[in-house]
C-alpha atoms as a PDB file:
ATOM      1  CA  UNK A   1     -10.931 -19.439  14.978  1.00  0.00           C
ATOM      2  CA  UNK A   2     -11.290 -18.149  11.744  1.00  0.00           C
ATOM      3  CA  UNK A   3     -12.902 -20.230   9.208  1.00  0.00           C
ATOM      4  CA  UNK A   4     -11.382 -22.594   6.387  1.00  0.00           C
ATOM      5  CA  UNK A   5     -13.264 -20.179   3.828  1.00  0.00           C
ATOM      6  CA  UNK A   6     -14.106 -17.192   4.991  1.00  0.00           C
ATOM      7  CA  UNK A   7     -16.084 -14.581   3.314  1.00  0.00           C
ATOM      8  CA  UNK A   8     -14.221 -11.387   3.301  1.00  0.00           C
ATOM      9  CA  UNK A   9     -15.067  -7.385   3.336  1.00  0.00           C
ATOM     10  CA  UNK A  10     -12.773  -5.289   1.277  1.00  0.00           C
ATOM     11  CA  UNK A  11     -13.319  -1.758   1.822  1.00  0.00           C
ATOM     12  CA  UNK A  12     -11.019   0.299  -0.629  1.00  0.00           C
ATOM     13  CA  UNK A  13     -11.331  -0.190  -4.890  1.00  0.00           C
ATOM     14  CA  UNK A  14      -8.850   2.395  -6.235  1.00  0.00           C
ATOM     15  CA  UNK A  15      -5.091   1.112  -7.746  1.00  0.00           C
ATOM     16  CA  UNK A  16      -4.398  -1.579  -5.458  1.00  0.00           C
ATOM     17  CA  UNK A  17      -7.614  -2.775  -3.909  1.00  0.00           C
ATOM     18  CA  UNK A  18      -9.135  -3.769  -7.324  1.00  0.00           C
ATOM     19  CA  UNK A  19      -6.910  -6.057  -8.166  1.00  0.00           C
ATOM     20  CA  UNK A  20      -6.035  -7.431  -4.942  1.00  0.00           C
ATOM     21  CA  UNK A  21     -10.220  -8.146  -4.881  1.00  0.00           C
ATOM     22  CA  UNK A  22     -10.085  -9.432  -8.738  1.00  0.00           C
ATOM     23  CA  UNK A  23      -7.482 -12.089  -7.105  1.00  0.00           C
ATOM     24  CA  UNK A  24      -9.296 -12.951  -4.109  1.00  0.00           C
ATOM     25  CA  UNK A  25     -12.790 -13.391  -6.253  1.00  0.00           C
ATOM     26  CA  UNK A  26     -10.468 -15.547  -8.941  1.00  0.00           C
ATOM     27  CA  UNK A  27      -8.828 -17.883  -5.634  1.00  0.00           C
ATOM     28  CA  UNK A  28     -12.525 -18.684  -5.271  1.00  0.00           C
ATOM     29  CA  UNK A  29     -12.970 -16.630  -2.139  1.00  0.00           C
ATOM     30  CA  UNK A  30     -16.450 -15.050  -1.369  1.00  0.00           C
ATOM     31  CA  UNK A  31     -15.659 -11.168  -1.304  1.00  0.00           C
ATOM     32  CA  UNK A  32     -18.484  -8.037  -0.339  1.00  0.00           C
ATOM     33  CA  UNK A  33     -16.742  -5.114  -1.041  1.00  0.00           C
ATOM     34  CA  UNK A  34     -17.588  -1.585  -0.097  1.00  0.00           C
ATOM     35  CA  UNK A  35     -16.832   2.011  -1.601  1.00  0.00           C
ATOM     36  CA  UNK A  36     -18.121   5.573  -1.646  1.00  0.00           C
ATOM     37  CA  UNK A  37     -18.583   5.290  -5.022  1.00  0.00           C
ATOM     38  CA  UNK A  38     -20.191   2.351  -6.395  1.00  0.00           C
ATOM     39  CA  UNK A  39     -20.199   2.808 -10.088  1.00  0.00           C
ATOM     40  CA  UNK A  40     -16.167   2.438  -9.207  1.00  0.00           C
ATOM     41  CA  UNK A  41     -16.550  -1.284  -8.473  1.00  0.00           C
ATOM     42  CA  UNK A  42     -18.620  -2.193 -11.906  1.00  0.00           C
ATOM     43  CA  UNK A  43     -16.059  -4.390 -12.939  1.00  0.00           C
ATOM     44  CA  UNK A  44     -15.701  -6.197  -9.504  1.00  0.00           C
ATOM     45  CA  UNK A  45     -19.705  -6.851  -8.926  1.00  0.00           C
ATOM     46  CA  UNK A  46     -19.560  -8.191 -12.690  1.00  0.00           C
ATOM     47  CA  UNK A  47     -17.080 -10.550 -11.425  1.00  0.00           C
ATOM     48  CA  UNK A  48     -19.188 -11.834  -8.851  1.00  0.00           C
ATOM     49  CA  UNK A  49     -18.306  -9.472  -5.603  1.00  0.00           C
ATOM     50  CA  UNK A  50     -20.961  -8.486  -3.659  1.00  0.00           C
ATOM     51  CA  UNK A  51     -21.653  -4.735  -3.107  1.00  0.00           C
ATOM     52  CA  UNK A  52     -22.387  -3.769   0.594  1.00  0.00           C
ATOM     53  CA  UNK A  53     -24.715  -0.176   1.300  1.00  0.00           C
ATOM     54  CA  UNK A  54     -22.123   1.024   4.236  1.00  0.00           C
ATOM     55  CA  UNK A  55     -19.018  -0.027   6.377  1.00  0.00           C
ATOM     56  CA  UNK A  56     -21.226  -1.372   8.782  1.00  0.00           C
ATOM     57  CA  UNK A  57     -23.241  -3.944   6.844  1.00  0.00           C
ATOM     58  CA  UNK A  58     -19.967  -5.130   5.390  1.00  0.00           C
ATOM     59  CA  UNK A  59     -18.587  -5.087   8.603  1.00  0.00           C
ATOM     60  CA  UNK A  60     -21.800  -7.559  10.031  1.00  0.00           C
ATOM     61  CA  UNK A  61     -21.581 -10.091   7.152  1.00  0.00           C
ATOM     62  CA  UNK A  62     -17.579 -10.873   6.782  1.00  0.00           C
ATOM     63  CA  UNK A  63     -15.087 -13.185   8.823  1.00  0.00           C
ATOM     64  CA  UNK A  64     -11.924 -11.518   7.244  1.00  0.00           C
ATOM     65  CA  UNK A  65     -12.326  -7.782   6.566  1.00  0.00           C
ATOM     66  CA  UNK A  66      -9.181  -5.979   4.207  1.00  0.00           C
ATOM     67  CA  UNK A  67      -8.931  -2.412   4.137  1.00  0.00           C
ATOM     68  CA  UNK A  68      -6.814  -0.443   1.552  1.00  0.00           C
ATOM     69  CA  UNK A  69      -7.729   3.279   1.816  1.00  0.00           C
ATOM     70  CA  UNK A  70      -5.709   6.622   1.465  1.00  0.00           C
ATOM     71  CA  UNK A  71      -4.612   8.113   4.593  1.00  0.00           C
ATOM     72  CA  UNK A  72      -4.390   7.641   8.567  1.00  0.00           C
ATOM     73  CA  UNK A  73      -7.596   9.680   8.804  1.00  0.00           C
ATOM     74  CA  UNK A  74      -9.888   7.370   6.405  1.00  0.00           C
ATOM     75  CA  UNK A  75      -8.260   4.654   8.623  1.00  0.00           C
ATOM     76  CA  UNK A  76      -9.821   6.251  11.634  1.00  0.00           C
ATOM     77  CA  UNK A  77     -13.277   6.877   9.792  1.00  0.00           C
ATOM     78  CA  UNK A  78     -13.353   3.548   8.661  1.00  0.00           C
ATOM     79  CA  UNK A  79     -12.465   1.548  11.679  1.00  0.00           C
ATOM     80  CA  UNK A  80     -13.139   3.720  15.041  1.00  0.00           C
ATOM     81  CA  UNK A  81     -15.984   5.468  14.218  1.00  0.00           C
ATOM     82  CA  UNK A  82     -19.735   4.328  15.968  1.00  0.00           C
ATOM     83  CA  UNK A  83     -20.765   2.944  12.161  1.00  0.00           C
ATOM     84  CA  UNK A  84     -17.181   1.556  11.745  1.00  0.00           C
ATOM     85  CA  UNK A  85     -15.576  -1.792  11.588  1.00  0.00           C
ATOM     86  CA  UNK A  86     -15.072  -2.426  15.593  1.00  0.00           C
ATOM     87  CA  UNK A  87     -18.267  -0.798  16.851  1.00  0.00           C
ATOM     88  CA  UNK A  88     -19.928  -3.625  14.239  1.00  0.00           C
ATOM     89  CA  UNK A  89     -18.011  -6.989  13.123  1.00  0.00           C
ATOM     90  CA  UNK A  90     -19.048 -10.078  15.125  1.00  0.00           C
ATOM     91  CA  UNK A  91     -16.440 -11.236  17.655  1.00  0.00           C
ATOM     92  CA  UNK A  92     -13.607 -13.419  16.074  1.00  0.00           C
ATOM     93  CA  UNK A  93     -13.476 -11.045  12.850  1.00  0.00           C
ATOM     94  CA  UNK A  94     -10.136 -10.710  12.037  1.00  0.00           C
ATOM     95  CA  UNK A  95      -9.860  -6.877  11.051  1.00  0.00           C
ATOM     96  CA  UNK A  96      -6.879  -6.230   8.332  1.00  0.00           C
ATOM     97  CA  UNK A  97      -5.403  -3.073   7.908  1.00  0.00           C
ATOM     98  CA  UNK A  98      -3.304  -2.992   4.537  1.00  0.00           C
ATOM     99  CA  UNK A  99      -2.504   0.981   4.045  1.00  0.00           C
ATOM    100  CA  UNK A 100       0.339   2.104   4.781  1.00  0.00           C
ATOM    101  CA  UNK A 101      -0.416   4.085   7.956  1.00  0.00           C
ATOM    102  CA  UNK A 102       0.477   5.395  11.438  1.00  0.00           C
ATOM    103  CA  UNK A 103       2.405   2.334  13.412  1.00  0.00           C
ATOM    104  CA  UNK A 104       0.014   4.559  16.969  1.00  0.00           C
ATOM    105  CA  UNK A 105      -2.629   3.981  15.104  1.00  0.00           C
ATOM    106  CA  UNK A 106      -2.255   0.176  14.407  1.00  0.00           C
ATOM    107  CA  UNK A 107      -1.416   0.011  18.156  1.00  0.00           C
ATOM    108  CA  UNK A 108      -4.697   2.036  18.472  1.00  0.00           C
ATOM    109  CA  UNK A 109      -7.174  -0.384  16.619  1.00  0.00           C
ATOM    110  CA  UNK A 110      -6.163  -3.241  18.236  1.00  0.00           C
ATOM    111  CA  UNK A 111      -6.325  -2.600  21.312  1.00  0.00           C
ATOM    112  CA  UNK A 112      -9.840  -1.229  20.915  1.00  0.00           C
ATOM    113  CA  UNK A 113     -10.401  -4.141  18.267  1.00  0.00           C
ATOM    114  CA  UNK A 114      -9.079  -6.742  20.815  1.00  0.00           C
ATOM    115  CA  UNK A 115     -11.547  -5.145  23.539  1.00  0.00           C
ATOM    116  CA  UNK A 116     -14.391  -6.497  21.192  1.00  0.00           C
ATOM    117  CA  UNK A 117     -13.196  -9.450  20.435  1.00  0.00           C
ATOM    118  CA  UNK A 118     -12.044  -8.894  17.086  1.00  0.00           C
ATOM    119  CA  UNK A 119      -8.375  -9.810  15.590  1.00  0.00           C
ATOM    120  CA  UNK A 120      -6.562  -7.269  14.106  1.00  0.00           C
ATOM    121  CA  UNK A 121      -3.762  -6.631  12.062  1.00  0.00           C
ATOM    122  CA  UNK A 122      -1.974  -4.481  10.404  1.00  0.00           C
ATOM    123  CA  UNK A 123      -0.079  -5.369   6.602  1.00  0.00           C
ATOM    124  CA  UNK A 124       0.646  -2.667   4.875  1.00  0.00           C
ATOM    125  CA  UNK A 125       2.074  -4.103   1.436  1.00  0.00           C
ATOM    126  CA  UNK A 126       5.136  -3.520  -1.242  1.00  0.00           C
ATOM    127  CA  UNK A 127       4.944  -3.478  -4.975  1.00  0.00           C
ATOM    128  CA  UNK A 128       2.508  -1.117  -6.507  1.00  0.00           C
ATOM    129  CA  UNK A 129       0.388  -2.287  -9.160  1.00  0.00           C
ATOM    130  CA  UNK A 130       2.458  -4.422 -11.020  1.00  0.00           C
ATOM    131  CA  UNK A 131       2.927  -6.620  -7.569  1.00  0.00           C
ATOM    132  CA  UNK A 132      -0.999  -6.085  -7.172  1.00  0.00           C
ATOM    133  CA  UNK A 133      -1.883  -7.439 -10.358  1.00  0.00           C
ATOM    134  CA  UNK A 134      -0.105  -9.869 -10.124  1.00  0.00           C
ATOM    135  CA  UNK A 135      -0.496 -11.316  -7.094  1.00  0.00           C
ATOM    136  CA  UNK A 136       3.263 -10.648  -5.678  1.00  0.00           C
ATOM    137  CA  UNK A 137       3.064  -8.166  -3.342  1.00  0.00           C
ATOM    138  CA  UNK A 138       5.516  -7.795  -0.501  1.00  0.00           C
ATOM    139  CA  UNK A 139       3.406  -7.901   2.925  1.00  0.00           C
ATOM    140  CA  UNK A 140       4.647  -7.016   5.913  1.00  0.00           C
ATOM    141  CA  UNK A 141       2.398  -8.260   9.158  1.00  0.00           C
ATOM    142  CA  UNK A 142       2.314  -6.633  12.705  1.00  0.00           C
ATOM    143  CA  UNK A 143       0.148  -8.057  15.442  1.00  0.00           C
ATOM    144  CA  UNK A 144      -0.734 -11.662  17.049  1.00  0.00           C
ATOM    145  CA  UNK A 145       1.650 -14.323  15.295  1.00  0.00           C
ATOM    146  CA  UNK A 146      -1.294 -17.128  15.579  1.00  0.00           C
ATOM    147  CA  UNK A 147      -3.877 -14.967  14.387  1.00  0.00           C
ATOM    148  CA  UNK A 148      -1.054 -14.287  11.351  1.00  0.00           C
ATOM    149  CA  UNK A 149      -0.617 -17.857  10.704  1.00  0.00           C
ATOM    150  CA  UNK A 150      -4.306 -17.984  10.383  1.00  0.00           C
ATOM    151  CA  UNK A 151      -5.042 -15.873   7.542  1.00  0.00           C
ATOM    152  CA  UNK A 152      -1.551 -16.796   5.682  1.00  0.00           C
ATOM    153  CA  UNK A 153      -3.992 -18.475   2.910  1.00  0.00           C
ATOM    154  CA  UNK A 154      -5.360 -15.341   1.842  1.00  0.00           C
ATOM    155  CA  UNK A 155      -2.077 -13.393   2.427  1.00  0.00           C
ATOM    156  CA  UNK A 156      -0.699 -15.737  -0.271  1.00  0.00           C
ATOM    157  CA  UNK A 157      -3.514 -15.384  -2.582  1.00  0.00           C
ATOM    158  CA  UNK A 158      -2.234 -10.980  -2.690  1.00  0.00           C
ATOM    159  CA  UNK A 159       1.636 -11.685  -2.415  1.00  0.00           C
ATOM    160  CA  UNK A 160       4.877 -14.427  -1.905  1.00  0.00           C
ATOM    161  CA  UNK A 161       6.974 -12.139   0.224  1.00  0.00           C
ATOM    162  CA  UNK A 162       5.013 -12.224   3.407  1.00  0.00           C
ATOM    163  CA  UNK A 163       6.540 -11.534   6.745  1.00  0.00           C
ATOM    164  CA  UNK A 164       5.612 -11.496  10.320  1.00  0.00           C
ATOM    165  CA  UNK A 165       7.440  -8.591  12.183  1.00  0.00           C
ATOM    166  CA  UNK A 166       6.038  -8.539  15.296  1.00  0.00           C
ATOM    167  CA  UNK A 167       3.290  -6.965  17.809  1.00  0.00           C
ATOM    168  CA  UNK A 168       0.965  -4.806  16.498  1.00  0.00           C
ATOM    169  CA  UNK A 169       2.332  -1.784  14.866  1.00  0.00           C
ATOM    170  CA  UNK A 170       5.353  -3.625  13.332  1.00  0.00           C
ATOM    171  CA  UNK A 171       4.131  -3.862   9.545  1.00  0.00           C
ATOM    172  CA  UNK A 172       3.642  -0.182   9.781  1.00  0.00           C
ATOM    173  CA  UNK A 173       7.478   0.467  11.189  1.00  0.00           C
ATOM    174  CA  UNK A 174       8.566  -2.215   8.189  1.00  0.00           C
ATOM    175  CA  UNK A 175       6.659  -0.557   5.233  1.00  0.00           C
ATOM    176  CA  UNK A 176       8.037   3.198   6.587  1.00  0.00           C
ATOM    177  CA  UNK A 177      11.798   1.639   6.654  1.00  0.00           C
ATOM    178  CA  UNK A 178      10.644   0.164   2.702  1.00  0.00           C
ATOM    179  CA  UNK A 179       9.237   3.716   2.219  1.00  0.00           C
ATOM    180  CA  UNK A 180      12.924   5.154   3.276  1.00  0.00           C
ATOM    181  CA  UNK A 181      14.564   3.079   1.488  1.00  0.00           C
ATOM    182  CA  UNK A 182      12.183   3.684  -2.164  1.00  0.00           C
ATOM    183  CA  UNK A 183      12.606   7.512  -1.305  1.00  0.00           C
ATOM    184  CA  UNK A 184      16.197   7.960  -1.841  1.00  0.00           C
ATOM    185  CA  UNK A 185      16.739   5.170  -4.365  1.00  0.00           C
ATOM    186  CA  UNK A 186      13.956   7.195  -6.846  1.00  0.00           C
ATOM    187  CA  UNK A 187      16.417  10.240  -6.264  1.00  0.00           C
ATOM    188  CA  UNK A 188      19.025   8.222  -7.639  1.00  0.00           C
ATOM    189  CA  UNK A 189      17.056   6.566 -10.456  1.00  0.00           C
ATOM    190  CA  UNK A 190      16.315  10.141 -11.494  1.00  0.00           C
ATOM    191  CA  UNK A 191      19.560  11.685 -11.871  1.00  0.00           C
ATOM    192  CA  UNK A 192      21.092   8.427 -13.524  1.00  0.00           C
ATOM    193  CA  UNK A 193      18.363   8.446 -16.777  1.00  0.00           C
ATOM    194  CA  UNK A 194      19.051  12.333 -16.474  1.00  0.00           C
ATOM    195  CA  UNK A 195      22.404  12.083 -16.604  1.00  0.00           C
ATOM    196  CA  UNK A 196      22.907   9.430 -19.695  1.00  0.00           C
ATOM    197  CA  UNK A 197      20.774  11.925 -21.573  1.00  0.00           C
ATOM    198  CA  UNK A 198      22.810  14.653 -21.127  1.00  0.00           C
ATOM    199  CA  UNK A 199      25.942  12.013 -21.849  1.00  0.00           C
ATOM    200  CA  UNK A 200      24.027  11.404 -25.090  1.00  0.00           C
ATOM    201  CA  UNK A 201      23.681   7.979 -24.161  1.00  0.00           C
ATOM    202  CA  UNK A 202      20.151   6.105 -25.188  1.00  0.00           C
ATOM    203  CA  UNK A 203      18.995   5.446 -21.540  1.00  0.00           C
ATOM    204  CA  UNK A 204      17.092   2.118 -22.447  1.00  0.00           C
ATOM    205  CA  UNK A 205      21.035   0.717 -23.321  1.00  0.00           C
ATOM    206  CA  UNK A 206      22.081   2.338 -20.025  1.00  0.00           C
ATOM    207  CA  UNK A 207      19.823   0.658 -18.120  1.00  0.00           C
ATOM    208  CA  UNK A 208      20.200  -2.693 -19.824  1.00  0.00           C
ATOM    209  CA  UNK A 209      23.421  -2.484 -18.117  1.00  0.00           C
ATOM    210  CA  UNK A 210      22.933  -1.126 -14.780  1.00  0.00           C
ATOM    211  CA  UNK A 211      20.146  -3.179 -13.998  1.00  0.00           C
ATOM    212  CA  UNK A 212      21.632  -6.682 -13.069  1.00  0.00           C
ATOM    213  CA  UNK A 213      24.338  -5.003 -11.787  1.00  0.00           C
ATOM    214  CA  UNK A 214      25.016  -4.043  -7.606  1.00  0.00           C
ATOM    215  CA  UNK A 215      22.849  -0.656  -8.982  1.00  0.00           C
ATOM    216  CA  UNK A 216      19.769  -3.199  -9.453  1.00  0.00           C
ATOM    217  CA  UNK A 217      16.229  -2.089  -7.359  1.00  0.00           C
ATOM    218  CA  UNK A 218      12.505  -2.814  -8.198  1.00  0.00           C
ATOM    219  CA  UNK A 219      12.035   0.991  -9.104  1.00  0.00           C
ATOM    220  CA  UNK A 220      15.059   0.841 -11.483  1.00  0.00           C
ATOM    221  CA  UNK A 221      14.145  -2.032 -13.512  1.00  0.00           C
ATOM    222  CA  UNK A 222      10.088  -1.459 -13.254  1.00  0.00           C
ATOM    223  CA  UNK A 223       9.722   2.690 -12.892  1.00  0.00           C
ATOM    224  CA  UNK A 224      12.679   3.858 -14.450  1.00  0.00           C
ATOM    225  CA  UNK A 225      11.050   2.416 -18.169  1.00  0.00           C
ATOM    226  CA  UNK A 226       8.056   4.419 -17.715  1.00  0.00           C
ATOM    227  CA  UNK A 227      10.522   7.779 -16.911  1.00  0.00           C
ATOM    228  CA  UNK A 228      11.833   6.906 -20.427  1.00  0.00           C
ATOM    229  CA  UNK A 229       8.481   6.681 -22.567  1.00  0.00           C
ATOM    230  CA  UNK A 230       6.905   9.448 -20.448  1.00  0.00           C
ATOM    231  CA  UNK A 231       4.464   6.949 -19.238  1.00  0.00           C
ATOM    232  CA  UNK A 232       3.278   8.889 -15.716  1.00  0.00           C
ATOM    233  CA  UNK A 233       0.157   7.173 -14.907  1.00  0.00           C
ATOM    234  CA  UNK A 234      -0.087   6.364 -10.910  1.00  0.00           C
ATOM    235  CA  UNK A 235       0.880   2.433  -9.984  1.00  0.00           C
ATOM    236  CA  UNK A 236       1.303   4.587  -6.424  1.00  0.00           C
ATOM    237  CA  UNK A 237       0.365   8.004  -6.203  1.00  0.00           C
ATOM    238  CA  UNK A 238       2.508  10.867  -5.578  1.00  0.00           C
ATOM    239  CA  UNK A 239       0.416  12.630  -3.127  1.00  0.00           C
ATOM    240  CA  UNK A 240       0.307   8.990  -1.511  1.00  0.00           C
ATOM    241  CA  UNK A 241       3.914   8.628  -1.435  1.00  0.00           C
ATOM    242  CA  UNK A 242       3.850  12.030   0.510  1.00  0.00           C
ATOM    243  CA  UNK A 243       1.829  10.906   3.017  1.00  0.00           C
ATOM    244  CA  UNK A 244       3.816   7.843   3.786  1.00  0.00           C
ATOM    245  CA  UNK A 245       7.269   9.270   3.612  1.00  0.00           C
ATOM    246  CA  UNK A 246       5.534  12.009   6.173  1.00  0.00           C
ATOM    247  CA  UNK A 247       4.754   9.297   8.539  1.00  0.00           C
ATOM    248  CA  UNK A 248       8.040   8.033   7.657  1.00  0.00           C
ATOM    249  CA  UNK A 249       9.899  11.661   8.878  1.00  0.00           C
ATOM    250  CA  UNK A 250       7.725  12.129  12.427  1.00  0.00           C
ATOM    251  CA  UNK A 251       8.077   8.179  13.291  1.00  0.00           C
ATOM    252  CA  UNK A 252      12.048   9.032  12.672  1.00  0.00           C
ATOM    253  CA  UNK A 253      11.773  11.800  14.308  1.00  0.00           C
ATOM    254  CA  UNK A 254       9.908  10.939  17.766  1.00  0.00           C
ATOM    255  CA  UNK A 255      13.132   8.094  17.799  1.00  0.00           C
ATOM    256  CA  UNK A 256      15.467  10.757  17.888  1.00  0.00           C
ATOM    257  CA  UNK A 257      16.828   9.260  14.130  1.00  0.00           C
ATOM    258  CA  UNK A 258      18.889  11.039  11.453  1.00  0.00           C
ATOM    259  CA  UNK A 259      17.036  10.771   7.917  1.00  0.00           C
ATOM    260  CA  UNK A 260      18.368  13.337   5.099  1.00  0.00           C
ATOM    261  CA  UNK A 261      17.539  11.235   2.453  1.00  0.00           C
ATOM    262  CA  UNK A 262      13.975  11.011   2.990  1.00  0.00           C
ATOM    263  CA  UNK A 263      13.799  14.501   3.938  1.00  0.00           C
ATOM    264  CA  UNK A 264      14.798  15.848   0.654  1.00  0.00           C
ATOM    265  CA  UNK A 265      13.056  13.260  -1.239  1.00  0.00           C
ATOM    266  CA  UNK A 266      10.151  14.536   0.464  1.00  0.00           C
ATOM    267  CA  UNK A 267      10.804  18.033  -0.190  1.00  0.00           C
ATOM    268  CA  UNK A 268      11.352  17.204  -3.905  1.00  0.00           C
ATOM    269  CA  UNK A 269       7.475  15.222  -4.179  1.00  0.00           C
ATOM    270  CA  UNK A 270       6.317  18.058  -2.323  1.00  0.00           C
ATOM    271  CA  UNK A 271       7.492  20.464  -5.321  1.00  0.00           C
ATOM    272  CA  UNK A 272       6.263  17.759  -7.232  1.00  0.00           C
ATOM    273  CA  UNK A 273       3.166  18.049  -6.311  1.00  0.00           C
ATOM    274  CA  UNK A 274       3.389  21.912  -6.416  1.00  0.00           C
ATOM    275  CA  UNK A 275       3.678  21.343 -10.266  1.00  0.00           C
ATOM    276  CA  UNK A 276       0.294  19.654 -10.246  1.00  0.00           C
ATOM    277  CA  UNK A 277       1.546  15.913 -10.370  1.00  0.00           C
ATOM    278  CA  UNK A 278      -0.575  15.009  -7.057  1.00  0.00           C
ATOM    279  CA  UNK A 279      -2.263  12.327  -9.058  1.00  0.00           C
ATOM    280  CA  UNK A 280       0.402  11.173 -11.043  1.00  0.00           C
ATOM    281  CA  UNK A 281       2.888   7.986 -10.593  1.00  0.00           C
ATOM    282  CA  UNK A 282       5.913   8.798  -8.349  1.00  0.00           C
ATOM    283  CA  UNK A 283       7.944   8.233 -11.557  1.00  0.00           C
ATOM    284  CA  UNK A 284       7.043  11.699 -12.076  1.00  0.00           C
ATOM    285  CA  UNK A 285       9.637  12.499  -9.731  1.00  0.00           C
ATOM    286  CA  UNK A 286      11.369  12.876 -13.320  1.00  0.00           C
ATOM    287  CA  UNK A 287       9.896  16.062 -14.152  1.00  0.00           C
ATOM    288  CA  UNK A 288      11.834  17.625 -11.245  1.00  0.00           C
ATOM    289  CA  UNK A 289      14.811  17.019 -12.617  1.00  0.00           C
ATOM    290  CA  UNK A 290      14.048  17.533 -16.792  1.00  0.00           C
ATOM    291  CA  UNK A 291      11.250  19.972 -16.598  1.00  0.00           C
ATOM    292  CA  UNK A 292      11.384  19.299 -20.258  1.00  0.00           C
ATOM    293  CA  UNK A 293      12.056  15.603 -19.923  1.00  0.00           C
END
């Protein structure tokens, strides 16, 4: 059983992680945090998080541990290695995997997490910064439905959409099908500012209108704005996006499913990033279309 107020590990500080930790230190919660690089987390030991030398002292000390890293192999560094998270949480930790990652590899971690005793799930989230800042992040939960009910406090400190989806693996498989969906709506948010441009339309009026309408989508009425003022700074990383919309494409593929949207999405971030916009927002995906834009 978890406790009422658990102190949590947060490994992960970039985009996200900070200000999912600046919400769980303001919700009163007792948060160590952990990161390569500590001069990155200033801010957050100012605020009164605790800084951790390694994984596995963070690991030792925590009852809820939260990671939000980059890719499926940090995953694996972080939580099977012998100084990871399973080789050194007490039993009854209840391990937390929030990147987007391989739905195998959630199936992965907890079996070997259940095999110590630990809980584990993975919740990959929705919503970028804006949703991180804010505290409304869509969060979408794979693994044991009691041990989910368990932590639903904290979940509702980082978001208000927050959804159960099944055994262990199953917020992976829902943030890939949000990851499809995002990858051909940006397409389509692309060509439309394009387009009223070229129409000599001002594209701010344009998408006063199309907004509320059936045309309406989160990266519409929150990305498309920053297309307009040339405002490319990452709330989600391109070469991030990549990597999930990759998972996306071999998951599809081992089920034997059609998906042409996300493959040419895909193939247009991978030019993308080809034009040195790794590090930029996936608004970017602008510049593929305008290269003067």
């Amino acid at each position: 059983m978890i406790k009422t107020v658990p102190t949590i590990g947060f490994i992960g500080t970039g985009v996200m992680g900070k200000s999912m930790i600046n919400n769980l230190l303001s919700a009163s919660y007792n948060v160590n945090i952990y990161t390569r690089t500590k001069e990155k987390a200033a801010s957050l030991l100012h605020q009164g998080a605790v800084w951790k030398q390694s994984v596995a002292s963070l690991a030792r000390d925590a009852d809820i541990i939260i990671t939000m890293v980059g890719y499926p192999t940090d995953v694996e560094e972080v939580y099977l290695g012998p100084n990871g998270i399973i080789e050194n949480a007490k039993p009854e930790t209840c391990i937390i995997d929030m990147t987007t990652s391989s739905p195998a590899l959630a199936e992965e971690i907890f079996t070997k997490a259940s095999k110590n005793q630990l809980l584990a799930l993975d919740a990959p989230v929705s919503g970028g910064d804006i949703g991180a800042q804010n505290g409304t992040l869509a969060i979408m939960v794979g693994g044991d439905e009691e041990v989910f009910h368990q932590v639903l406090p904290v979940f509702k400190v980082l978001g208000e959409n927050i959804i159960w989806h099944g055994s262990a693996g199953a917020g992976q498989h829902a943030k890939l099908a949000n990851q499809m969906t995002i990858a051909s709506n940006m397409i389509g948010v692309c060509e439309a500012i394009v387009y009223a441009k070229k129409a000599g339309l001002d594209p701010v009026r344009v998408l006063d209108s199309i907004t509320t309408g059936a045309a309406g989508s989160w990266s519409l009425s929150n990305l498309a704005p920053r297309m307009i003022k040339g405002d490319f700074s990452p709330g989600f990383f391109v070469k991030h996006f990549i990597k999930d919309m990759t998972i996306a494409l071999e998951s599809a593929q081992e089920m034997g499913i059609m998906t042409p949207g996300l493959s040419l999405s895909l193939d247009m971030y991978k030019e993308l990033a080809n034009m040195g916009e790794s590090d930029s927002g996936t608004q970017a995906l602008i510049k593929y279309f305008d290269r003067t834009f």
